[in-house]
Protein backbone atom coordinates (compact mmCIF):
# COMPACT_ATOMS: atom_id res chain seq x y z
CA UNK A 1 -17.07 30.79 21.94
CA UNK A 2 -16.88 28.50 18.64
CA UNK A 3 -19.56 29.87 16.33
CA UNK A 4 -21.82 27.07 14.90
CA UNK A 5 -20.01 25.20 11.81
CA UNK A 6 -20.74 25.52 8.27
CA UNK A 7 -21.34 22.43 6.25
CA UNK A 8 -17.50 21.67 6.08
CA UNK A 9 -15.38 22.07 2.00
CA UNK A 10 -12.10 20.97 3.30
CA UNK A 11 -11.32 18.20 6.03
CA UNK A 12 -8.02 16.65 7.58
CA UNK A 13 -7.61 13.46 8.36
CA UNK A 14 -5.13 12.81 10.64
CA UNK A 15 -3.87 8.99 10.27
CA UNK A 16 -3.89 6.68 7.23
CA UNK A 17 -4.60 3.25 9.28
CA UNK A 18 -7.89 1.82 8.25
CA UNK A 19 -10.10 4.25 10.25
CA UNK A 20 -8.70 7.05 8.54
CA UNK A 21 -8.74 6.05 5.07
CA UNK A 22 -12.22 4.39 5.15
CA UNK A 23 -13.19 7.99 6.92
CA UNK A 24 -11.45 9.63 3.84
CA UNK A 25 -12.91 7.33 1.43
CA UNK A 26 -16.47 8.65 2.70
CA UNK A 27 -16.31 12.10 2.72
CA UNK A 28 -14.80 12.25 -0.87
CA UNK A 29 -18.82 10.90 -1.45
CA UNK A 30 -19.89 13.12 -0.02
CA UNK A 31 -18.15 15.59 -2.04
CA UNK A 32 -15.21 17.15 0.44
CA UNK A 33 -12.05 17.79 -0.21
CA UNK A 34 -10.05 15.57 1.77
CA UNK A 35 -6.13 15.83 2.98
CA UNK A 36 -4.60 12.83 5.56
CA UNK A 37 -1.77 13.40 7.10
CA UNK A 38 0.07 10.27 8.49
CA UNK A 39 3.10 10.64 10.63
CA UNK A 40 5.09 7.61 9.02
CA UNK A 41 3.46 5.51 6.48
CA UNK A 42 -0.03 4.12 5.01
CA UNK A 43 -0.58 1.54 7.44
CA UNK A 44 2.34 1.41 9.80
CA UNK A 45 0.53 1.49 12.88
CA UNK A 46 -2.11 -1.78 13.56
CA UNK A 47 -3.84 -1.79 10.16
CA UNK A 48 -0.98 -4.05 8.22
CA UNK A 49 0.18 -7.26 9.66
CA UNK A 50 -3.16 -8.05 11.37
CA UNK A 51 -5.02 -10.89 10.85
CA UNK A 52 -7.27 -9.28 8.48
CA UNK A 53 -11.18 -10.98 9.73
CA UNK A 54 -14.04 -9.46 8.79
CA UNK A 55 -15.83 -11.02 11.58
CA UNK A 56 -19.08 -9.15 12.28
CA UNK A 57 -20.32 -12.02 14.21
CA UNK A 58 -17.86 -12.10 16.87
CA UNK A 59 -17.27 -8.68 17.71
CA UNK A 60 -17.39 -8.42 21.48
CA UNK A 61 -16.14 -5.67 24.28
CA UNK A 62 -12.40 -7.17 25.20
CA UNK A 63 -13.02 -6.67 29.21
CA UNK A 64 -14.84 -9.52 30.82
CA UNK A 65 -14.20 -12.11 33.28
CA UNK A 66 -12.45 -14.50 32.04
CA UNK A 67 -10.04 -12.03 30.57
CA UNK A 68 -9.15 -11.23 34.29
CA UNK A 69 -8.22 -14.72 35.04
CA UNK A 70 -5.81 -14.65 31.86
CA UNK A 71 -4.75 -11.55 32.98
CA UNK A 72 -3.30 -12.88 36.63
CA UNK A 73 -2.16 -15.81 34.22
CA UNK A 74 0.06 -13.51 32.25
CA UNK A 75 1.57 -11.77 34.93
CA UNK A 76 3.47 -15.39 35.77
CA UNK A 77 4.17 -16.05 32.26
CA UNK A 78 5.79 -14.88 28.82
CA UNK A 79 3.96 -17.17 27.10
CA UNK A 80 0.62 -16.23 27.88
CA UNK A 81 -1.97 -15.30 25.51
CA UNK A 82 -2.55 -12.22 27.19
CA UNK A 83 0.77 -10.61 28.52
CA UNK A 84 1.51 -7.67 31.05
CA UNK A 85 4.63 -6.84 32.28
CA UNK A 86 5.85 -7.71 35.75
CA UNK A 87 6.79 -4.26 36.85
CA UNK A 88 3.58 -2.01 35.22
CA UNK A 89 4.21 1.66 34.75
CA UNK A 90 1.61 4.52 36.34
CA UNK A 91 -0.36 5.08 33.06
CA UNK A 92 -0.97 1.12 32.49
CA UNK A 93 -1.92 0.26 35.91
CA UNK A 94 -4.35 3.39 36.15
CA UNK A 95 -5.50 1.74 32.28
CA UNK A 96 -5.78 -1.62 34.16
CA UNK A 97 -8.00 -0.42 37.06
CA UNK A 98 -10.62 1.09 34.76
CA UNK A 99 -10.29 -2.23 32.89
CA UNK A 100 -11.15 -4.28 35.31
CA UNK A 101 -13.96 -2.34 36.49
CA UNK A 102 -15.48 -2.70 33.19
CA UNK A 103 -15.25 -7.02 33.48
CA UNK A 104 -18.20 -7.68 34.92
CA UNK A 105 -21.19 -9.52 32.81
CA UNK A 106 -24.12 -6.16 33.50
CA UNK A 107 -21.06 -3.74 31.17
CA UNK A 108 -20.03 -6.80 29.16
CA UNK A 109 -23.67 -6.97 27.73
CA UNK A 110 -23.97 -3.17 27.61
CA UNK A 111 -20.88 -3.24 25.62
CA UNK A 112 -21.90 -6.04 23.26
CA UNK A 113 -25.17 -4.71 22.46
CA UNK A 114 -23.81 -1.10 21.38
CA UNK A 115 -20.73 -3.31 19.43
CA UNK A 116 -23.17 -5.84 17.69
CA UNK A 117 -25.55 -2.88 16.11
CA UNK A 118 -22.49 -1.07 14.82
CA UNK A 119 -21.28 -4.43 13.48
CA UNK A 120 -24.12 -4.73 11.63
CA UNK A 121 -23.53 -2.14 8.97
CA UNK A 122 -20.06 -3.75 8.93
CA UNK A 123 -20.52 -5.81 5.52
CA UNK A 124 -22.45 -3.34 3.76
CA UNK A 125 -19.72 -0.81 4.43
CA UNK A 126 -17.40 -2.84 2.51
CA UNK A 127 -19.77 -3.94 -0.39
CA UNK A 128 -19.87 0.15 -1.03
CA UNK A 129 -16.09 0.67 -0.39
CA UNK A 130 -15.69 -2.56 -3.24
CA UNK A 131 -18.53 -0.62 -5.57
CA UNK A 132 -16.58 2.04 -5.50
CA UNK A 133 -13.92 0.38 -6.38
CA UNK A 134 -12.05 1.05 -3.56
CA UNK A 135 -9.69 -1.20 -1.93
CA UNK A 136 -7.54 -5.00 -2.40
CA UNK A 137 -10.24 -8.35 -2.80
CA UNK A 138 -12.65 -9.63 -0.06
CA UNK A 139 -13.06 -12.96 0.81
CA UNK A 140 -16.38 -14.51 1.49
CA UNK A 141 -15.73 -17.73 4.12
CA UNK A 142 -16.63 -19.31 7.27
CA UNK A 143 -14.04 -19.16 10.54
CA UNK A 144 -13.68 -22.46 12.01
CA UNK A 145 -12.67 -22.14 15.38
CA UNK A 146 -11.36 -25.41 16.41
CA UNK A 147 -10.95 -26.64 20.10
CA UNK A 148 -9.40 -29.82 21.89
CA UNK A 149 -12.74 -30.79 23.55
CA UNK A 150 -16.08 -30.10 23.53
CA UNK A 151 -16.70 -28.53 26.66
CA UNK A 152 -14.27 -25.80 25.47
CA UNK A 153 -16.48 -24.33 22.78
CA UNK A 154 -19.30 -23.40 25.36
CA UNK A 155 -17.89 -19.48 25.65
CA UNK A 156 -18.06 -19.00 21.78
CA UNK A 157 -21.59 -20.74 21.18
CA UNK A 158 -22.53 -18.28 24.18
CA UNK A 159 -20.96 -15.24 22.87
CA UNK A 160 -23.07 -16.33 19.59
CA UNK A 161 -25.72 -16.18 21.71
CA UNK A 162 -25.78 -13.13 23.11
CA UNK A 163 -24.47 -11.12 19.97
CA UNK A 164 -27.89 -12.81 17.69
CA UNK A 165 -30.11 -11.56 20.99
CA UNK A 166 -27.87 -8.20 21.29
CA UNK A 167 -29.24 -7.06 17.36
CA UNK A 168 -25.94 -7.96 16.20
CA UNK A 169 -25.08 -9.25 12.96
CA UNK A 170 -27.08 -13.18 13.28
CA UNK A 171 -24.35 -15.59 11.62
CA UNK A 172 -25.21 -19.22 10.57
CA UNK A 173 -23.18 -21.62 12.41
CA UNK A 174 -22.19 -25.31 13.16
CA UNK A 175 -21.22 -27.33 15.96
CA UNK A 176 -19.02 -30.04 14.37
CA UNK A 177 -17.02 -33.58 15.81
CA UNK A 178 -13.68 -34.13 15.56
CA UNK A 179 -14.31 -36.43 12.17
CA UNK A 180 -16.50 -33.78 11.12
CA UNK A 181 -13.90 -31.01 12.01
CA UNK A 182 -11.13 -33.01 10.12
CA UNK A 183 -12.87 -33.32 7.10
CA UNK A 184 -14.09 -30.03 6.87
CA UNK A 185 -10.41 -28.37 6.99
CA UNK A 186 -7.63 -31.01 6.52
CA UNK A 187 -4.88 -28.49 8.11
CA UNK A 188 -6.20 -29.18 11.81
CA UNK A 189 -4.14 -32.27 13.73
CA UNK A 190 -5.77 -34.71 16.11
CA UNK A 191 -5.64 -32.19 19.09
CA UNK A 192 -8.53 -31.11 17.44
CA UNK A 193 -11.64 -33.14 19.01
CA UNK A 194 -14.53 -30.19 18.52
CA UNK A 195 -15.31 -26.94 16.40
CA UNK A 196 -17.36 -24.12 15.49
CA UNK A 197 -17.71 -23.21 11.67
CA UNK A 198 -19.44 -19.68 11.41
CA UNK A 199 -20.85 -18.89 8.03
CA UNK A 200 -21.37 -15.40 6.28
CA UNK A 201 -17.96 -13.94 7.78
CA UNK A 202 -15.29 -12.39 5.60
CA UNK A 203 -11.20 -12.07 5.53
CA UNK A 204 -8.95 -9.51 3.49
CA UNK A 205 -4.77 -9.41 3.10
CA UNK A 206 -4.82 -6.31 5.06
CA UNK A 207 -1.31 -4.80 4.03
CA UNK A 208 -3.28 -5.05 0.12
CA UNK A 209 -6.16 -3.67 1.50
CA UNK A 210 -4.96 -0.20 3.37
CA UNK A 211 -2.58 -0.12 0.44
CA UNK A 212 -5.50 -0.09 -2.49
CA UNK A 213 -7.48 1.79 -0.39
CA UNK A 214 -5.19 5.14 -0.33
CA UNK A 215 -4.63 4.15 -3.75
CA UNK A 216 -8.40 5.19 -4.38
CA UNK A 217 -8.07 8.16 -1.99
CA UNK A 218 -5.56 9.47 -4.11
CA UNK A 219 -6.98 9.08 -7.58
CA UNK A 220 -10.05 10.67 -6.36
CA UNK A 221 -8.30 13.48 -5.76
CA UNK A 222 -7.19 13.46 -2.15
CA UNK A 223 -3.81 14.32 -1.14
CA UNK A 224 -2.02 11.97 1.61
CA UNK A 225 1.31 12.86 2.46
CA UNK A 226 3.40 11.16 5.08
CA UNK A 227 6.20 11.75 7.17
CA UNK A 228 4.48 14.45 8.87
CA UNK A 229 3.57 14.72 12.52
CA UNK A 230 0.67 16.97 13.26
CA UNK A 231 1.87 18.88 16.45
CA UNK A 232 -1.59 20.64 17.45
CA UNK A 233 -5.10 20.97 16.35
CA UNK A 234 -6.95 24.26 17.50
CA UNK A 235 -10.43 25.79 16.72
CA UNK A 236 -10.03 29.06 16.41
CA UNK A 237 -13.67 29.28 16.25
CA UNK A 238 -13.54 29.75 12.46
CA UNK A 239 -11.71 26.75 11.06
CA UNK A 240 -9.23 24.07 12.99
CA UNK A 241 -5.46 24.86 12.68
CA UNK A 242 -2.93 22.18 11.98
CA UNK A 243 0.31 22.99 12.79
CA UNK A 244 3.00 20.79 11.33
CA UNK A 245 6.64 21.04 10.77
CA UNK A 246 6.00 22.41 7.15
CA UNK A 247 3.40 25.48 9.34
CA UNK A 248 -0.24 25.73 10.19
CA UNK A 249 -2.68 25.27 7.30
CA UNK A 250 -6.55 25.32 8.64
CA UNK A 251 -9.70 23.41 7.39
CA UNK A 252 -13.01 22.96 8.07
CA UNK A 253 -12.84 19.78 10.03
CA UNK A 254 -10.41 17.47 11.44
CA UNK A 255 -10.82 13.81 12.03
CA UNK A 256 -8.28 12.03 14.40
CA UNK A 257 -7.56 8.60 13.68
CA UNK A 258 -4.31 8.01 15.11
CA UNK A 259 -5.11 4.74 16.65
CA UNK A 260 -2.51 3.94 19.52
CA UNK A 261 -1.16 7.40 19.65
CA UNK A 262 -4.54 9.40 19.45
CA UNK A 263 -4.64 10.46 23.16
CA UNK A 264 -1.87 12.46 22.14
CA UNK A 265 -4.27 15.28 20.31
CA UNK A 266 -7.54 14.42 21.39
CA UNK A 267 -6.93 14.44 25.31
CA UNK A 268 -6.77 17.96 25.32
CA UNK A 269 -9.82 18.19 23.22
CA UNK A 270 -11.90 16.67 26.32
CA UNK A 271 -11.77 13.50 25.18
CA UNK A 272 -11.06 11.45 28.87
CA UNK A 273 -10.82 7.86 27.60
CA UNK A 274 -7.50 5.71 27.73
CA UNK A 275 -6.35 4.56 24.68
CA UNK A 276 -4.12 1.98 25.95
CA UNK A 277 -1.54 0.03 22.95
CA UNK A 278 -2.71 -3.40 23.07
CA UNK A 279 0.57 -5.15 21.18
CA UNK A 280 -0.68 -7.89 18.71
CA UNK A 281 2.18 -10.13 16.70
CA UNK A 282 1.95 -11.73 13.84
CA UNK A 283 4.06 -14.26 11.05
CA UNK A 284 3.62 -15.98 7.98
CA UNK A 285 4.34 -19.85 7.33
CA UNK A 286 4.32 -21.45 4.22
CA UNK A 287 1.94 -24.60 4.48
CA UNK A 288 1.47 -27.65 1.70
CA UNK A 289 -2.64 -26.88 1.44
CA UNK A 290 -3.94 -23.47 2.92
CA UNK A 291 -7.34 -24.01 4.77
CA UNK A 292 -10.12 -22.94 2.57
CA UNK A 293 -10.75 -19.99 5.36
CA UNK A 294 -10.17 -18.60 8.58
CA UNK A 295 -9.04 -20.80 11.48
CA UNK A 296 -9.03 -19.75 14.86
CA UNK A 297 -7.48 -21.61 17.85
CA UNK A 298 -8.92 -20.44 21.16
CA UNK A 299 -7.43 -21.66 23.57
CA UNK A 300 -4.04 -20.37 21.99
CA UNK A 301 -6.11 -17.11 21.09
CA UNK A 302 -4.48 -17.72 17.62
CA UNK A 303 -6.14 -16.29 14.24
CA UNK A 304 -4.63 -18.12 11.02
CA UNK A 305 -5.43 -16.58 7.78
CA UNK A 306 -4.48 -18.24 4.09
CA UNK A 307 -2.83 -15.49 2.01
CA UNK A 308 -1.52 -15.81 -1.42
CA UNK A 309 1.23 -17.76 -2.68
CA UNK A 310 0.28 -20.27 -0.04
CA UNK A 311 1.50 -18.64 2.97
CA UNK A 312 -0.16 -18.76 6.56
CA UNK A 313 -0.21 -15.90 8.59
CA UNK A 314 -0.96 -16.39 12.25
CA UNK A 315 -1.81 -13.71 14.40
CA UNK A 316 -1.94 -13.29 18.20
CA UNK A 317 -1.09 -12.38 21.50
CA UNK A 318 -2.50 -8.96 23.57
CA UNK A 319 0.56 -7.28 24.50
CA UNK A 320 0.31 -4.81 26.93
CA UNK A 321 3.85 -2.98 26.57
CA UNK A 322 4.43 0.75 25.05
CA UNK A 323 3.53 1.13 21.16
CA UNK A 324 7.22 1.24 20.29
CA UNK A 325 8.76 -1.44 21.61
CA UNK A 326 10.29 -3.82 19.98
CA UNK A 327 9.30 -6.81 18.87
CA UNK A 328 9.96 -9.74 20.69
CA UNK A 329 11.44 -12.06 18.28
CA UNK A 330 11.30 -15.03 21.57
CA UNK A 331 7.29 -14.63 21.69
CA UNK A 332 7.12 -15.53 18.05
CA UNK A 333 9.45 -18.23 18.81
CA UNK A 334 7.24 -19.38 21.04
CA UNK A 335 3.98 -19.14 19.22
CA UNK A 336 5.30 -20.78 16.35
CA UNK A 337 6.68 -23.79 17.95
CA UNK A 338 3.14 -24.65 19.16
CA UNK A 339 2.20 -24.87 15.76
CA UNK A 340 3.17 -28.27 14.84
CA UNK A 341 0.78 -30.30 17.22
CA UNK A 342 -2.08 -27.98 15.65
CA UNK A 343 -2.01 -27.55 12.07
CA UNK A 344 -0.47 -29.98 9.64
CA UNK A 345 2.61 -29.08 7.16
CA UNK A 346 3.56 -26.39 9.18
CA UNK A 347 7.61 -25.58 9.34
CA UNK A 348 8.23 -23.39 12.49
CA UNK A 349 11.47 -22.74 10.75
CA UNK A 350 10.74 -21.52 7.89
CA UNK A 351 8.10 -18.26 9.62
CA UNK A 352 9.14 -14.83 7.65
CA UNK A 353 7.23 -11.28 7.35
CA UNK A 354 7.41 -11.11 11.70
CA UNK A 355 5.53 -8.48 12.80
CA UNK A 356 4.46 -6.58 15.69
CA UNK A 357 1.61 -3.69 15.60
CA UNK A 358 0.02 -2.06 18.30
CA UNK A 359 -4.22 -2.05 18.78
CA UNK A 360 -6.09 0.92 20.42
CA UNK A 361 -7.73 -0.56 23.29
CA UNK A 362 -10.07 1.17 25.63
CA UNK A 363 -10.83 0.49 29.73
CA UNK A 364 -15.00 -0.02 28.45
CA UNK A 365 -13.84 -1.68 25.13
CA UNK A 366 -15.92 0.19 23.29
CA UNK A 367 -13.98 2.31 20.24
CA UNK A 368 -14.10 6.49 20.86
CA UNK A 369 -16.17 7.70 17.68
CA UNK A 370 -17.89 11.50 17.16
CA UNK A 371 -17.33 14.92 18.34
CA UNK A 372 -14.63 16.25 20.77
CA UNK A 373 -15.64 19.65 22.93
CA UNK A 374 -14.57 20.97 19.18
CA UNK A 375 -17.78 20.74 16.68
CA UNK A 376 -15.20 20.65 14.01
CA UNK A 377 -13.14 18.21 15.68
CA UNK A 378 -13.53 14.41 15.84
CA UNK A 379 -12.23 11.74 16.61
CA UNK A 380 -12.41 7.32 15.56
CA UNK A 381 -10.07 4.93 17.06
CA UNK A 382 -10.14 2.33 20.29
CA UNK A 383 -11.20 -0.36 18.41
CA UNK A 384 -8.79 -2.91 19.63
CA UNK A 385 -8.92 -6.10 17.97
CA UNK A 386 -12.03 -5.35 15.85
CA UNK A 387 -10.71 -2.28 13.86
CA UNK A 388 -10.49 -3.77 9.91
CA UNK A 389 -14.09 -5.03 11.02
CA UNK A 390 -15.34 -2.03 11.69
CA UNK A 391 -12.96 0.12 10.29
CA UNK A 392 -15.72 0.91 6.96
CA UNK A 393 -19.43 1.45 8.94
CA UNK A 394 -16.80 3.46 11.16
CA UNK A 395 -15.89 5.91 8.38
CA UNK A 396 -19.34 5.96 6.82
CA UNK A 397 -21.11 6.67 9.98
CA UNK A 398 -18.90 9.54 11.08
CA UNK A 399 -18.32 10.43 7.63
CA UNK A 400 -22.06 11.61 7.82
CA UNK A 401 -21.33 12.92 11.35
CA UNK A 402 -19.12 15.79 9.90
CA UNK A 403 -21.25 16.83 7.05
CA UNK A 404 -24.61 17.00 9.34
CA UNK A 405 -25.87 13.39 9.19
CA UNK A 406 -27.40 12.16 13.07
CA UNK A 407 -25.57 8.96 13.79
CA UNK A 408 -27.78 7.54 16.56
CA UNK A 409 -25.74 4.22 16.34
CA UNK A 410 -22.22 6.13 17.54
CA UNK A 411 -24.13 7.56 20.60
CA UNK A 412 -22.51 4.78 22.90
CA UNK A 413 -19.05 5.83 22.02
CA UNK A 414 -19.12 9.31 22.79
CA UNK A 415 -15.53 10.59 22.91
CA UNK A 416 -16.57 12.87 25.73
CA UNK A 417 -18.36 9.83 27.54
């Protein structure tokens, strides 16, 4: 039996996406030496090409019911939104069952409300990761989610909703016209007859951020080497082994943060949930005049986000194929030729920096965040599409889970749950 742990000196960090860094990040303040370990590069898995939202205010659980209906949708069609493949293997169609299970609005709810109080430490995480001086430039903006009719918006005003009445993170918001819509972001085309503008949200140049981020990591003093797959992780009821290809070197704590791959390690630490690689793509377009913010396109499930140099990346799609597949150079095709009727001065030909990057999703939606059946193991990942959004209150929070610190609001995503 594991004897009780001493406050921990020396922790691993398994995983430089944005979990694991902004995990790092907090325990150097807390004083700990801190190693990560990344088995190819700083952000290679879901943390670069992303759309890069800080969206507190719509963070929601991915299973509900209308995500079934896309679901049957995307078993017909390539060009889905939401795409699974016609012939699914065992592990995805055991992943799918639990899914579906969790669609129903009584787990929806329960899932929002334990999603919209994490989200609301969300901002002030990254206000102490910037005072810190720790990662690329923030973005203060509203998302405009723009829509061909009004009767289409009624889902996101009701997802507001619920999120303000869950004890999420209450945004300012606007129901705008078609004129109104137009004026307020010139890029949109006359498809767009309705919108949403939410105020007090965020975006980042993810790829910058991760990248800065480390950066800080490192001249703090922590050591991140890549190229190096951790093999095991074992409590020997003194420390937690590592064993690489370089040997076994042990610590005082290990964090898993290996985002689509963590099942890997933390399965056989007890930890039951599915962490399922939900494929996202993305591309950038140059454009004559970048939108002054975020734009999202619902019904297309598209996320547009100015960058510099006045390039457009769009970001989309939930994939639900193995984490290292290839990318599918046709479903950019695809998503970039519907550009044109939807956002002016945009060149479908002329799309570089294509991208493909898988997101830990879990059956409940809900990320997997705290102890394993290890007290000096634990784990943070499963945060699907929200994961640069709550990739900082993540760290913090479990961050002062390792050193001793309660963390009543990770209690809904118990690993072991």
């Amino acid at each position: 039996m594991p004897t009780a742990p001493a406050p921990p000196r020396r922790v691993a960090v398994v995983g430089a996406g944005m979990a694991g860094l902004c995990t790092a990040w907090f325990l150097q303040e807390q004083g700990i030496a801190v190693t990560v370990l990344e088995r190819t590069a700083v952000a290679a898995g879901a943390s670069a090409g992303n759309a890069g939202w800080v969206t507190p205010a719509l963070v929601a659980p991915l299973p509900d019911p209308v995500i079934l209906r896309e679901g049957l949708r995307a078993v017909m069609s390539r060009s889905a939104a939401v795409y699974l493949p016609r012939l699914p293997g065992p592990g995805l169609l055991a992943f799918l069952a639990r899914f579906t299970r969790n669609c129903t609005p009584r787990r929806w709810e329960a899932g929002l409300a334990a999603l919209a109080l994490l989200s609301r430490g969300a901002l002030s995480a990254f206000d102490e990761l910037a005072g810190g001086g720790a990662g690329a430039p923030v973005v203060s903006a509203p998302v405009l989610a723009a829509y061909p009719s009004a009767a289409r918006r009624g889902p996101l005003l009701a997802e507001l909703a619920a999120i303000k009445a869950a004890g999420g993170a209450a945004a300012e918001f606007e129901v705008l016209d078609g004129p109104a819509a137009a004026a307020a972001e010139p890029i949109l085309t006359r498809v767009t007859q309705a919108a949403v503008r939410i105020h007090g949200q965020r975006y980042l140049d993810p790829g910058a951020f991760t990248a800065a981020l480390a950066a800080s990591v490192r001249q703090r003093g922590g050591s991140i080497r890549t190229g190096v797959t951790v093999r095991s992780v074992h409590d020997d009821g003194r420390q937690v082994l590592v064993s690489e290809p370089a040997g076994e070197a042990g610590y005082d704590a290990v964090v898993l943060a290996t985002g689509a791959w963590l099942g890997r390690l933390a399965s056989r630490l007890g930890v039951r949930t599915a962490i399922q690689p939900g494929r996202g793509y993305s591309f950038a377009v140059p454009v004559r005049r970048l939108p002054a913010g975020p734009v999202y396109l619902p019904a297309q499930r598209l996320a547009c986000t100015p960058l510099p140099g006045g390039r457009l990346r769009v970001a989309g799609v939930m994939e639900f194929r193995p984490a290292g597949a290839g990318l599918d150079h046709g479903r950019v095709a695809r998503i970039a030729d519907s550009l044109p009727a939807l956002l002016a001065g945009v060149d479908p030909g002329t799309r570089q920096d294509e991208w493909v990057g898988a997101r830990p999703c879990t059956p409940d939606g809900l990320p997997v965040i705290g102890r394993t059946r290890s007290a000096r193991i634990f784990v943070a990942g499963g945060h699907g599409m929200w994961g640069i959004t709550l990739g900082p209150v993540t760290g913090r929070l479990l961050a002062g889970l390792v050193t001793g610190r309660p963390a009543p609001e990770l209690r809904p995503f118990d690993p072991l749950r």
